[in-house]
N, C-alpha and C. Protein backbone atom coordinates (compact mmCIF):
# COMPACT_ATOMS: atom_id res chain seq x y z
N UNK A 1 -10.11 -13.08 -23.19
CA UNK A 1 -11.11 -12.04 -23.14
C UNK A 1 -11.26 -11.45 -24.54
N UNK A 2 -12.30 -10.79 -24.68
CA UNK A 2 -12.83 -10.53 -26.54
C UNK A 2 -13.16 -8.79 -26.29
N UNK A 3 -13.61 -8.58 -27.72
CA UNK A 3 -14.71 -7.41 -27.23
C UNK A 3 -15.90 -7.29 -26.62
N UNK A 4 -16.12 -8.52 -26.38
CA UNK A 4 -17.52 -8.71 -25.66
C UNK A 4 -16.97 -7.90 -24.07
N UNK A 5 -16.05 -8.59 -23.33
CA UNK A 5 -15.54 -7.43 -22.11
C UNK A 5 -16.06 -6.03 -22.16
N UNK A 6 -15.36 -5.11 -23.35
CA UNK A 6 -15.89 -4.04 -23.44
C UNK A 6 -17.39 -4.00 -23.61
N UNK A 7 -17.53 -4.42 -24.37
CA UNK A 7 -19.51 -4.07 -24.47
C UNK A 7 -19.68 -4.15 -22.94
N UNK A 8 -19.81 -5.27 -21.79
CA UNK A 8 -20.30 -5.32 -20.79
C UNK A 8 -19.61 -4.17 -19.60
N UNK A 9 -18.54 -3.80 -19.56
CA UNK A 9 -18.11 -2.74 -19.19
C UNK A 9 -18.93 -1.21 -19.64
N UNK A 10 -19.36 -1.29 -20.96
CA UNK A 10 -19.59 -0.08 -21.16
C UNK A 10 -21.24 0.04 -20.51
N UNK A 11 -21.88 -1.27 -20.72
CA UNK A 11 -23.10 -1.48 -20.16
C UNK A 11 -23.33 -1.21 -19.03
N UNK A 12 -22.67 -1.29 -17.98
CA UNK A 12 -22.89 -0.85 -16.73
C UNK A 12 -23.33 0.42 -16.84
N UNK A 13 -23.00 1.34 -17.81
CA UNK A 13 -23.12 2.72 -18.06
C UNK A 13 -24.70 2.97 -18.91
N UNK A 14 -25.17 2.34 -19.57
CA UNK A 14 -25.82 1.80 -20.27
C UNK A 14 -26.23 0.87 -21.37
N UNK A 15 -27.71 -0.03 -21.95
CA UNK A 15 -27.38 -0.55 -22.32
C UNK A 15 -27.17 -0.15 -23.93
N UNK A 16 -26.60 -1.26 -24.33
CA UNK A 16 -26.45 -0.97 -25.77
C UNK A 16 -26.99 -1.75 -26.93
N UNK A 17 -27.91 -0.74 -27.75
CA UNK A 17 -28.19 -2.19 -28.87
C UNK A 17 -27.85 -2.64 -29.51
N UNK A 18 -27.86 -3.72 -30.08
CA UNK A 18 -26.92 -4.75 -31.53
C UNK A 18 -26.68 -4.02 -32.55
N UNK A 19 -27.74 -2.98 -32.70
CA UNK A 19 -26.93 -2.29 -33.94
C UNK A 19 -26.26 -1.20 -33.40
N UNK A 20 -26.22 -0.50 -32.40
CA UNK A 20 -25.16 0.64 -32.25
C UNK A 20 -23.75 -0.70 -31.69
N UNK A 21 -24.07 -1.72 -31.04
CA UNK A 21 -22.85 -2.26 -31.02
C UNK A 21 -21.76 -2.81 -32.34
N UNK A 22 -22.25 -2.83 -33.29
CA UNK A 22 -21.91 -3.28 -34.60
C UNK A 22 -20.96 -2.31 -35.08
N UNK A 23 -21.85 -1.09 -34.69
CA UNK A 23 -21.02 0.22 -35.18
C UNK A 23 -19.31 0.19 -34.22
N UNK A 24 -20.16 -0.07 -33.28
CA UNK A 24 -18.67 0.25 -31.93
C UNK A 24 -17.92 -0.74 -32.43
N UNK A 25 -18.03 -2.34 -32.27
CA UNK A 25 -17.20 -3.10 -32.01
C UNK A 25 -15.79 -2.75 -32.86
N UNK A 26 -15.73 -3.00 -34.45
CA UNK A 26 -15.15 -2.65 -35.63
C UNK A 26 -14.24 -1.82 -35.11
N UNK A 27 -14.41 -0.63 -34.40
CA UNK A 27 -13.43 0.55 -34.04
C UNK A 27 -12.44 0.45 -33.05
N UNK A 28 -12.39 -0.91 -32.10
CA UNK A 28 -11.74 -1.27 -31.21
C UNK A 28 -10.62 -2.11 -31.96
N UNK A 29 -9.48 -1.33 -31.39
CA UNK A 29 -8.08 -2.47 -31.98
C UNK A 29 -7.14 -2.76 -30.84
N UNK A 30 -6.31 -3.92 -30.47
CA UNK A 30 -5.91 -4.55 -29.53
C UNK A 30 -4.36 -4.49 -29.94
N UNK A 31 -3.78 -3.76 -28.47
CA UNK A 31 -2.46 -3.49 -29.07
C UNK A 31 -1.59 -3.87 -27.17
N UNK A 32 -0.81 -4.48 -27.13
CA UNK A 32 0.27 -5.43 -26.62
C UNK A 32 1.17 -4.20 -26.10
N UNK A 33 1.17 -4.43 -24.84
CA UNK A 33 2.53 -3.34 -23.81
C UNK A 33 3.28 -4.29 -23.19
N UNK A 34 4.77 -4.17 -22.84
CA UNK A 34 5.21 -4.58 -22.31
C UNK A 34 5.38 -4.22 -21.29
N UNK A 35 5.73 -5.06 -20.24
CA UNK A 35 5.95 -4.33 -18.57
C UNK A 35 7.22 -3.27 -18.86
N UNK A 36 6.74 -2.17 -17.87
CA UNK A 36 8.08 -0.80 -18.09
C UNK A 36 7.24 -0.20 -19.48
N UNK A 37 6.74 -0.31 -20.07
CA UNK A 37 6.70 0.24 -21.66
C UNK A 37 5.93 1.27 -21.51
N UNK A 38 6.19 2.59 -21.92
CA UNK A 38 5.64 4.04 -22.26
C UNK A 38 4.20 3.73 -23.58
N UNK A 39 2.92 4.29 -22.64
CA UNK A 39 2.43 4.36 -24.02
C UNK A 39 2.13 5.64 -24.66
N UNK A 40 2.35 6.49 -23.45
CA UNK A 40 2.13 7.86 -23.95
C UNK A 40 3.07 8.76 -23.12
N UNK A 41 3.99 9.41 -23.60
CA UNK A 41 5.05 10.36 -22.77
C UNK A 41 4.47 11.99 -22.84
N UNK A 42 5.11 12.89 -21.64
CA UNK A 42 4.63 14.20 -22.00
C UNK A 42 4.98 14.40 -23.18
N UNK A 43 4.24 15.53 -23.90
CA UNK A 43 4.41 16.47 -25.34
C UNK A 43 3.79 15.19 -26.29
N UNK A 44 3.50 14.18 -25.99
CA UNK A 44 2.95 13.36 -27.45
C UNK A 44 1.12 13.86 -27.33
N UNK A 45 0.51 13.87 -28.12
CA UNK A 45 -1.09 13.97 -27.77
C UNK A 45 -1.32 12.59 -27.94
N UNK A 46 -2.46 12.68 -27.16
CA UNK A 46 -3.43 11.57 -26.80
C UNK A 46 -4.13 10.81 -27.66
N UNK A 47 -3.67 9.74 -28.38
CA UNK A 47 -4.77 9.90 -29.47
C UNK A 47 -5.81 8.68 -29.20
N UNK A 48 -6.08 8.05 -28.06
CA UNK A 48 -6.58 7.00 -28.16
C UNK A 48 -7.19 6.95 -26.59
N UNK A 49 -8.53 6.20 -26.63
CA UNK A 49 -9.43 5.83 -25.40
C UNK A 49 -8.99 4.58 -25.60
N UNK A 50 -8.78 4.17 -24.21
CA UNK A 50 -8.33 2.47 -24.01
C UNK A 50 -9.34 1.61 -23.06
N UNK A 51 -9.62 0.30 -23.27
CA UNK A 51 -9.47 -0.57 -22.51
C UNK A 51 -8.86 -1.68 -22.08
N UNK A 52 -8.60 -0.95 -20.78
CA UNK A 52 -7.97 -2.28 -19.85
C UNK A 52 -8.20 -3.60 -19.84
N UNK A 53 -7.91 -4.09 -21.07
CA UNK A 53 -7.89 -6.25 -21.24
C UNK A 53 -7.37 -6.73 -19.82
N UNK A 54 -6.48 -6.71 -19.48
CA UNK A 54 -5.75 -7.03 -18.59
C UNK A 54 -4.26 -6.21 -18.73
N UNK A 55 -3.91 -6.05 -16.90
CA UNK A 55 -2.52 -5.10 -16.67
C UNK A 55 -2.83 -4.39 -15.99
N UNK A 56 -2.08 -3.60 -15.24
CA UNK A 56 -2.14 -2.11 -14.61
C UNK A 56 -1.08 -1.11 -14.99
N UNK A 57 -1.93 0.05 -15.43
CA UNK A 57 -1.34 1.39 -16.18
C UNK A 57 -0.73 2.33 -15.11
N UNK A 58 0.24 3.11 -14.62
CA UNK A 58 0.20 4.11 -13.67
C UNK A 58 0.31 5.60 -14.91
N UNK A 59 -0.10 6.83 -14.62
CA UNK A 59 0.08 7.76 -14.94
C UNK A 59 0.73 8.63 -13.89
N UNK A 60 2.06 9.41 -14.39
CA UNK A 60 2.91 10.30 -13.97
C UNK A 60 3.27 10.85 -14.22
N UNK A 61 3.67 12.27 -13.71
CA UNK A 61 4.51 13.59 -14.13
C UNK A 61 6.01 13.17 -13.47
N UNK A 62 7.28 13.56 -13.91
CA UNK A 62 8.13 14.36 -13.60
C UNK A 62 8.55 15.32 -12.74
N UNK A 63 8.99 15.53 -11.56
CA UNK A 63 9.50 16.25 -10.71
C UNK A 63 10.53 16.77 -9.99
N UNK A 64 11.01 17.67 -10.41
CA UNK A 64 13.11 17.68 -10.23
C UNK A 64 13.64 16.09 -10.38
N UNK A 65 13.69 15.49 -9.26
CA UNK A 65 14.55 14.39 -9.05
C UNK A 65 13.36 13.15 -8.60
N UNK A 66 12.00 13.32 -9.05
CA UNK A 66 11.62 12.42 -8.39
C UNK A 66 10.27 12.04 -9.73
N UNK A 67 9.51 11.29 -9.95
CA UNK A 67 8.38 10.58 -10.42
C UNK A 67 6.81 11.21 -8.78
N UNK A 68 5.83 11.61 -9.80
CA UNK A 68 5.16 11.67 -8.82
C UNK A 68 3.28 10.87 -9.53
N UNK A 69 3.41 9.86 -9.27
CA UNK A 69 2.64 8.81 -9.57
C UNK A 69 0.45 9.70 -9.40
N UNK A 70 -0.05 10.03 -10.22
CA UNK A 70 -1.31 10.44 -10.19
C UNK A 70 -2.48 9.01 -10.46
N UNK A 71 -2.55 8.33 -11.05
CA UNK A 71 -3.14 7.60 -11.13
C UNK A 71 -2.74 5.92 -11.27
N UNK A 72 -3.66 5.06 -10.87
CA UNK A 72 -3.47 3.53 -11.26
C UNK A 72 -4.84 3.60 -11.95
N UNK A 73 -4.28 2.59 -13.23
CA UNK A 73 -5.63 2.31 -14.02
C UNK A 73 -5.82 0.91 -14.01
N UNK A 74 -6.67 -0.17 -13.67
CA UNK A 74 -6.82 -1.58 -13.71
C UNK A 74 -7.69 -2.30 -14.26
N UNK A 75 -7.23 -3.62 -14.78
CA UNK A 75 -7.76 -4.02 -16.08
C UNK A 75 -9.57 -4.12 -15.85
N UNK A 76 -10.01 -3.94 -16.94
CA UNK A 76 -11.66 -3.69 -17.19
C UNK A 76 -12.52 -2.43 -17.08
N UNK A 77 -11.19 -1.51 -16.87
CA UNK A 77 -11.33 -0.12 -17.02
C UNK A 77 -10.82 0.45 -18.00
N UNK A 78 -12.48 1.65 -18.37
CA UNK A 78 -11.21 2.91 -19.50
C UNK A 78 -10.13 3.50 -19.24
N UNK A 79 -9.32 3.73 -19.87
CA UNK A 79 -8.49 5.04 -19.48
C UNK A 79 -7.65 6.31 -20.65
N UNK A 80 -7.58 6.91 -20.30
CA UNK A 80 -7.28 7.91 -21.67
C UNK A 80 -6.54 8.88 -20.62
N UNK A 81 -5.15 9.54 -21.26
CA UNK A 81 -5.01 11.29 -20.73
C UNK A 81 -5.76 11.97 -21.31
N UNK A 82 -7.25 12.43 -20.85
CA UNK A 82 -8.43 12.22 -21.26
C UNK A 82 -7.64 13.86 -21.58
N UNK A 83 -7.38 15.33 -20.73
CA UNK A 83 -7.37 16.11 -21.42
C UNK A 83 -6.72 16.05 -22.93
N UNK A 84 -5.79 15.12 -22.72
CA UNK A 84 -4.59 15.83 -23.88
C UNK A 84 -5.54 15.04 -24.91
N UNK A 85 -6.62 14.08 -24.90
CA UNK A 85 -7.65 13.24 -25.69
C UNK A 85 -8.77 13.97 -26.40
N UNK A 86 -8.87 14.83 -25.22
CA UNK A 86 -9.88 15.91 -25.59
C UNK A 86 -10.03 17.03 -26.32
N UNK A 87 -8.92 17.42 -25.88
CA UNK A 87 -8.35 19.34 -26.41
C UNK A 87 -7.54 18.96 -27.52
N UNK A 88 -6.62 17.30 -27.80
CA UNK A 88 -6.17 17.29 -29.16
C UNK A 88 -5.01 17.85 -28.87
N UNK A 89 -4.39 18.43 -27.59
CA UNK A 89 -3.49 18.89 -27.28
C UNK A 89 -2.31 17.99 -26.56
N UNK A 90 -0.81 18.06 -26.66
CA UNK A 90 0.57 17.48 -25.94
C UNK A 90 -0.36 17.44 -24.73
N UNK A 91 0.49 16.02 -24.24
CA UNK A 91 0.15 15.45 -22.50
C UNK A 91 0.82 16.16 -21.93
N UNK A 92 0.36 16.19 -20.39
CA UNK A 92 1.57 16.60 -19.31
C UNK A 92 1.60 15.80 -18.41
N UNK A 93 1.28 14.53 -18.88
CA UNK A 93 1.62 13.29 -18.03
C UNK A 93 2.23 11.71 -18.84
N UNK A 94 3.00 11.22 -18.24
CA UNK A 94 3.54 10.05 -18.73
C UNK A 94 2.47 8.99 -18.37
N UNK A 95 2.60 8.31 -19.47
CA UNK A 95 1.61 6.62 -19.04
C UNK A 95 2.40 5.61 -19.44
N UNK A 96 2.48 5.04 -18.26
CA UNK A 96 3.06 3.32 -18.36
C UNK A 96 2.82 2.28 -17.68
N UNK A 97 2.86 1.55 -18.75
CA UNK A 97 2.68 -0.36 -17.97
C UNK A 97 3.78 -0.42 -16.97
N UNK A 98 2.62 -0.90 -15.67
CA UNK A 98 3.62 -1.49 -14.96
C UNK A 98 3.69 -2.86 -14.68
N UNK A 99 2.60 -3.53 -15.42
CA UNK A 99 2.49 -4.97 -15.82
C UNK A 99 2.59 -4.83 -17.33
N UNK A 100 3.41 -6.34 -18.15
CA UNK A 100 2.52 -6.24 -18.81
C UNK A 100 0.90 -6.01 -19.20
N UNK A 101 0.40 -5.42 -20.79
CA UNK A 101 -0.98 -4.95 -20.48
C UNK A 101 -0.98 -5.30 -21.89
N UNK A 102 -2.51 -5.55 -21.96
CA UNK A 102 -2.94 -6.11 -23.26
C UNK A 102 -4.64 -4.56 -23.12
N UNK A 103 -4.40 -3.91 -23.76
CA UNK A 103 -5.27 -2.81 -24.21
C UNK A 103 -6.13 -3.09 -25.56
N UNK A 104 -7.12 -2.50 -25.32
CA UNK A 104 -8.25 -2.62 -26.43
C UNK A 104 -8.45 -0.53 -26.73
N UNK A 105 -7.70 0.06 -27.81
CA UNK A 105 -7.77 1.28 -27.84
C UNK A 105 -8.46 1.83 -29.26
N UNK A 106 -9.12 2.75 -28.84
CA UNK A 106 -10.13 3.59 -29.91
C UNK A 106 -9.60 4.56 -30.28
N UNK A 107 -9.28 5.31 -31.58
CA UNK A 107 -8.95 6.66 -31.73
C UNK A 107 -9.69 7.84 -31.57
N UNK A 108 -9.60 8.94 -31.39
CA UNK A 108 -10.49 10.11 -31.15
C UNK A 108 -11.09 10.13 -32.69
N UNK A 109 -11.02 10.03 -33.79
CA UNK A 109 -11.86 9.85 -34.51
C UNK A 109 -12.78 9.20 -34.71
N UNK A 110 -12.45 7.25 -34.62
CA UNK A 110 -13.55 6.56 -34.56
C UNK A 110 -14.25 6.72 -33.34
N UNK A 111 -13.63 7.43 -32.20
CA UNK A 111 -14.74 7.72 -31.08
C UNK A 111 -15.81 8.68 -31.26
N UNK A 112 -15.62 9.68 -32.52
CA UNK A 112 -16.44 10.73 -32.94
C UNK A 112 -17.36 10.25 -33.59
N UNK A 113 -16.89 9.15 -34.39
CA UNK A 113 -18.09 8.47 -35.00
C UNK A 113 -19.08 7.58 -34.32
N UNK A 114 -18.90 6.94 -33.52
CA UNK A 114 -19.74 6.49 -32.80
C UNK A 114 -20.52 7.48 -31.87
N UNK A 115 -20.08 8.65 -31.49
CA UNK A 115 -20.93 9.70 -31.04
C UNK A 115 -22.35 10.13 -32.02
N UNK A 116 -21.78 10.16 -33.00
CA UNK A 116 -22.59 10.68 -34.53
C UNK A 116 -23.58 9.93 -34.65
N UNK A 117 -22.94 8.17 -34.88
CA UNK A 117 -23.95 7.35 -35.26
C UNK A 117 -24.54 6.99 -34.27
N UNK A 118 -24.67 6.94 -32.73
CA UNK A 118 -25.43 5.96 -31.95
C UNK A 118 -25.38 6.94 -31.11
N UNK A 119 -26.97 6.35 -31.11
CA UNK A 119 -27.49 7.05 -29.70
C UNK A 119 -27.16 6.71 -27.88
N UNK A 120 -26.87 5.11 -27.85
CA UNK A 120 -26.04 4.64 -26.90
C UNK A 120 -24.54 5.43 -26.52
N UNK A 121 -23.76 5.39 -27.55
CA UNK A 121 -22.17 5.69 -27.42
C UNK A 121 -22.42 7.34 -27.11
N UNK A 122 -23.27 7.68 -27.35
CA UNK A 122 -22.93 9.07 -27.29
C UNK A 122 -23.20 9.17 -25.66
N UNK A 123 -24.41 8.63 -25.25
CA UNK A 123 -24.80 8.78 -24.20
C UNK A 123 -23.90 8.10 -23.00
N UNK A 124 -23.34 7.04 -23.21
CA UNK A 124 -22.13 6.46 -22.65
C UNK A 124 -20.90 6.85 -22.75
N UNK A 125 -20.66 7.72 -23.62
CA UNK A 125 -19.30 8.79 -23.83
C UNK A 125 -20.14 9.83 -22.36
N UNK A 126 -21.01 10.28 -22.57
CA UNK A 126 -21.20 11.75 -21.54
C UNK A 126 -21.05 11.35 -20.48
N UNK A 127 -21.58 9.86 -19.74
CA UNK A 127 -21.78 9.15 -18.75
C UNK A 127 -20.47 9.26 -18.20
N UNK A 128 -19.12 8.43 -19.10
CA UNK A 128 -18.02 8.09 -18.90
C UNK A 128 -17.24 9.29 -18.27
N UNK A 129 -17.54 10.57 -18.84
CA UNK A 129 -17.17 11.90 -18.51
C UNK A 129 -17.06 12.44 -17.04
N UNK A 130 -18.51 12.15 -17.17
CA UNK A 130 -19.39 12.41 -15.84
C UNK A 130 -18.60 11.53 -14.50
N UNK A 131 -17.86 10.26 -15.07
CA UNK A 131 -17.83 9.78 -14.01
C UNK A 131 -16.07 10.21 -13.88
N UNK A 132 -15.97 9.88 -14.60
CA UNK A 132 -14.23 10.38 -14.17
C UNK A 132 -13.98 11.79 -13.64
N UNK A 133 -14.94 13.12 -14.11
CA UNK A 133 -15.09 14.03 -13.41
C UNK A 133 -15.38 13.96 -11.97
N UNK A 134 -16.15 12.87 -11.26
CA UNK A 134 -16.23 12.69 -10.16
C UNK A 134 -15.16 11.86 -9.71
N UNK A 135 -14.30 11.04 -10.02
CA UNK A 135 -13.31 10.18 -9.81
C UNK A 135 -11.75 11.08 -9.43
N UNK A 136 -11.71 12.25 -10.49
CA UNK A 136 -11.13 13.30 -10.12
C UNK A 136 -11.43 14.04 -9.11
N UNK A 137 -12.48 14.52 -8.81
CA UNK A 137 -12.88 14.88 -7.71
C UNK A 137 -12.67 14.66 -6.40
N UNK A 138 -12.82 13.43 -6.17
CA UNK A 138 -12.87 12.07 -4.83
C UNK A 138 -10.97 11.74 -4.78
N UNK A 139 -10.55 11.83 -5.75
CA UNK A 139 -9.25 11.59 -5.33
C UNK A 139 -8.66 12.96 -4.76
N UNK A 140 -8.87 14.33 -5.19
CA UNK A 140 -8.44 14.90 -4.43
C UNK A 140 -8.96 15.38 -3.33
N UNK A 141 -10.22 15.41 -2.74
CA UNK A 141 -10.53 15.37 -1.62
C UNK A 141 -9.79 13.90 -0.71
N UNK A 142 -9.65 13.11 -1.78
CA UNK A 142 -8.83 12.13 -0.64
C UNK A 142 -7.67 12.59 -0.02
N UNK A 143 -6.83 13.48 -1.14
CA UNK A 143 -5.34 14.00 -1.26
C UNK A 143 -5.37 14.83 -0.19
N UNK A 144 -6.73 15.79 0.28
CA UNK A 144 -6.66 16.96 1.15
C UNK A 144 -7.13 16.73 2.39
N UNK A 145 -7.94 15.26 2.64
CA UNK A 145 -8.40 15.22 3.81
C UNK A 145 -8.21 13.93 4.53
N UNK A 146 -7.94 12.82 3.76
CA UNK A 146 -7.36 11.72 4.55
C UNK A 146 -6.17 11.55 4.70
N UNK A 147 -5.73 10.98 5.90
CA UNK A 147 -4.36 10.14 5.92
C UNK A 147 -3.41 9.52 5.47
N UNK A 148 -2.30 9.36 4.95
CA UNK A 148 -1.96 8.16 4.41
C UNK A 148 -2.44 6.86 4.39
N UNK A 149 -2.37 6.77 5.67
CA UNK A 149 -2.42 5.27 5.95
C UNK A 149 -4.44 4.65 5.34
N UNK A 150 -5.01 6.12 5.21
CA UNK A 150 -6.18 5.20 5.00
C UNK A 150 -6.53 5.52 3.95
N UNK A 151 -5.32 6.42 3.04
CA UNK A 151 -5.12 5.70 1.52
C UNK A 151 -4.88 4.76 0.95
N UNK A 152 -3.86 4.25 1.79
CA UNK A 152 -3.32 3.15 1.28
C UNK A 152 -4.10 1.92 1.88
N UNK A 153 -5.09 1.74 2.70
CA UNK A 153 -5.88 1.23 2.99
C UNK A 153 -7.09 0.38 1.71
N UNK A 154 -7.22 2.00 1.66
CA UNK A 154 -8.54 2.33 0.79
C UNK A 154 -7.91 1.56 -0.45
N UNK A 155 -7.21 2.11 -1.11
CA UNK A 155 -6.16 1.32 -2.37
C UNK A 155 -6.00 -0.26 -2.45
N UNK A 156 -5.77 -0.82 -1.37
CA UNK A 156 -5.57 -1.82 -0.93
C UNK A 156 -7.18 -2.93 -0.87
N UNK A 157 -7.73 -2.39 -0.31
CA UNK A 157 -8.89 -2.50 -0.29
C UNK A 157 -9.84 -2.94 -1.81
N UNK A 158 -9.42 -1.73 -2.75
CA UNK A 158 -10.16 -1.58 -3.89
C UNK A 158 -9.48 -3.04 -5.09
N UNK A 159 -8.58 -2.99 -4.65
CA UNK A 159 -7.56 -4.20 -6.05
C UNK A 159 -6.43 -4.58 -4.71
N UNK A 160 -6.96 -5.75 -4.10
CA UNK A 160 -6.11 -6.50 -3.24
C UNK A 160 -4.82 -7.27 -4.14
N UNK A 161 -5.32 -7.81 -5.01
CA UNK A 161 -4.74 -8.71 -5.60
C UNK A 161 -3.29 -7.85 -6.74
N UNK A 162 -4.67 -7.00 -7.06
CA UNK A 162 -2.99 -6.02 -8.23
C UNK A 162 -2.26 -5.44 -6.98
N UNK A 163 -2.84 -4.66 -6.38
CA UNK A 163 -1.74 -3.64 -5.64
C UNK A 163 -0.54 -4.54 -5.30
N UNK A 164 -0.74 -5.76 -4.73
CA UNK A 164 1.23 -6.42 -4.43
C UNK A 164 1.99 -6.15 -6.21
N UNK A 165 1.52 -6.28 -7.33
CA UNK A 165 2.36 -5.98 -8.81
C UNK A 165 2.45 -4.62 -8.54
N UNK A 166 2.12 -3.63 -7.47
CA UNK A 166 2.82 -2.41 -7.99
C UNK A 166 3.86 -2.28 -6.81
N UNK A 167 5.28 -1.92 -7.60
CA UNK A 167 6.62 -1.47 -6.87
C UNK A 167 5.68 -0.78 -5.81
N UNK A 168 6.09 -0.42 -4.21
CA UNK A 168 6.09 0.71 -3.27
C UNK A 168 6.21 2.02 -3.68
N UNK A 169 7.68 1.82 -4.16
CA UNK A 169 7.97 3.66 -4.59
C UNK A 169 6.65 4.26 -5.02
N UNK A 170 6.26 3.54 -6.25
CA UNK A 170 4.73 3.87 -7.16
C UNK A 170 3.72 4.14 -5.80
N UNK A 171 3.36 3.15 -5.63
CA UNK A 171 2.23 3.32 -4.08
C UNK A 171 2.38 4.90 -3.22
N UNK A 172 3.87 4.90 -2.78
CA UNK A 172 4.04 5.80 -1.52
C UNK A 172 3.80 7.21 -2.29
N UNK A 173 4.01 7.16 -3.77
CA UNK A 173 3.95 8.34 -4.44
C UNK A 173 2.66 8.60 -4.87
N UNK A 174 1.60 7.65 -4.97
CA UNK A 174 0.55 8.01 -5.29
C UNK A 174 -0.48 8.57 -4.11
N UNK A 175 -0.01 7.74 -3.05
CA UNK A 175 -0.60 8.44 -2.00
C UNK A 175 0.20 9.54 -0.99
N UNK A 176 1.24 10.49 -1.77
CA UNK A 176 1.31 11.40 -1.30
C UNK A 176 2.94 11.26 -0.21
N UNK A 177 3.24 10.26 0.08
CA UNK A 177 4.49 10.26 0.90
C UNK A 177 5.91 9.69 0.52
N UNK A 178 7.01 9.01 1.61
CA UNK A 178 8.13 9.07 0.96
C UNK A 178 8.12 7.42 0.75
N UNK A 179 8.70 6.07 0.55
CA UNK A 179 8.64 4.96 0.51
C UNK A 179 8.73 4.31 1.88
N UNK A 180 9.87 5.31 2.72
CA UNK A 180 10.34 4.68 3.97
C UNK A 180 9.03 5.03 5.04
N UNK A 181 8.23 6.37 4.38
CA UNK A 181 6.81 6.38 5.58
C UNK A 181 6.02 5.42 5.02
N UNK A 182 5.88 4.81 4.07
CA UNK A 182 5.19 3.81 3.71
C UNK A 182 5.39 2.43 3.99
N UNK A 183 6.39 2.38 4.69
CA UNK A 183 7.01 1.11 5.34
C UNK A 183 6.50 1.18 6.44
N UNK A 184 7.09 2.30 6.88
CA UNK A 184 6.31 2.29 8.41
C UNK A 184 4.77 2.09 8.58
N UNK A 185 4.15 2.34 7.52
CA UNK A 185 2.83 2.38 7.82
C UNK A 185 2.18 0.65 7.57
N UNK A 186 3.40 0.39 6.56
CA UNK A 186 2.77 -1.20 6.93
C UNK A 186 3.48 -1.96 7.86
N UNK A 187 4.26 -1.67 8.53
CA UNK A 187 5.10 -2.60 10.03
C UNK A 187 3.87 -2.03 10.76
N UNK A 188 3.28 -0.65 10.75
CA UNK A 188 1.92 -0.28 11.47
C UNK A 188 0.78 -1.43 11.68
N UNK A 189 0.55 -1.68 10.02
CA UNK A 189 -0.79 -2.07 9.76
C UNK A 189 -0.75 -4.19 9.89
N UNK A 190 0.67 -4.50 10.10
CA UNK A 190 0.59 -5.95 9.68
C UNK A 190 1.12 -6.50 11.38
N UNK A 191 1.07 -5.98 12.16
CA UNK A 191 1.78 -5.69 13.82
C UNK A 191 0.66 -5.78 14.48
């Protein structure tokens, strides 16, 4: 996979022309995670918008004695700890490969420049906003009004193929329960 991936990813959002792509491409650099590998721990700032080449990212906080899993990110998607990206400010979330992951990441500077110079990127930066603001949204109305089981459904559903590469523990924590109710819910669902 190239930078061409990204261009067509970002296109869905809108399109882009040859010369604002010229500007973008240049600013994308490709940097290698290993499975288990931290790319961003609390207190570091954010300095980089990524794309997902291939791998899956989980983001997590810390909790007395336990990991409490907020997001899966999967390959051909952005992802950033967009506040601590934004405000320039320490994370309060951990990010790590839980596959190896091969990332395509931008810095908050050359992302400023492509705001500046192109009329596309800028408009596909607001887009991108827009949508993860709703993505945030939808997950916690998921958190407050569905079930487990038709989280993990839904999850299942969305990335059949990654979800078996993620450990349980990760799973049962992202959707809210303990590992052993998450067992039960699949002796539920495979019965």
């Amino acid at each position: 996979m190239s930078k061409l991936a990204i261009r067509q990813a970002l296109e869905t959002l809108h399109t882009i022309p040859d010369s604002d792509w010229e500007v973008m491409e240049v600013l994308f650099h490709k940097k290698n995670y290993a499975k288990s590998e931290h790319i961003l721990t609390v207190g570091e700032i954010e300095n980089y918008l990524y794309f997902i080449e291939r791998g899956i990212l989980r983001s997590y906080v810390n909790r007395k004695d336990s990991e409490v899993t907020l997001e899966f990110s999967f390959q051909e998607t952005l992802f950033s700890s967009y506040d601590s990206f934004l405000l320039r400010a320490p994370s309060l979330i951990n990010v790590q490969a839980i596959t190896a992951a091969s990332l395509w990441r931008i810095n908050y500077d050359d992302l400023q420049k492509i705001y500046s110079q192109t009329q596309s990127g800028n408009l596909i930066g607001r887009m991108a906003a827009e949508m993860l603001s709703i993505e945030k949204s939808n997950r916690e109305l998921d958190l407050l009004t569905k079930p487990a089981e038709q989280r993990y459904l839904e999850l299942f559903e969305n990335q059949p193929q990654l979800v078996q590469q993620i450990p349980l523990k990760y799973i049962a924590s992202y959707i809210g329960i303990t590992p052993q109710a998450l067992s039960r819910i699949r002796r539920r669902i495979i019965s």
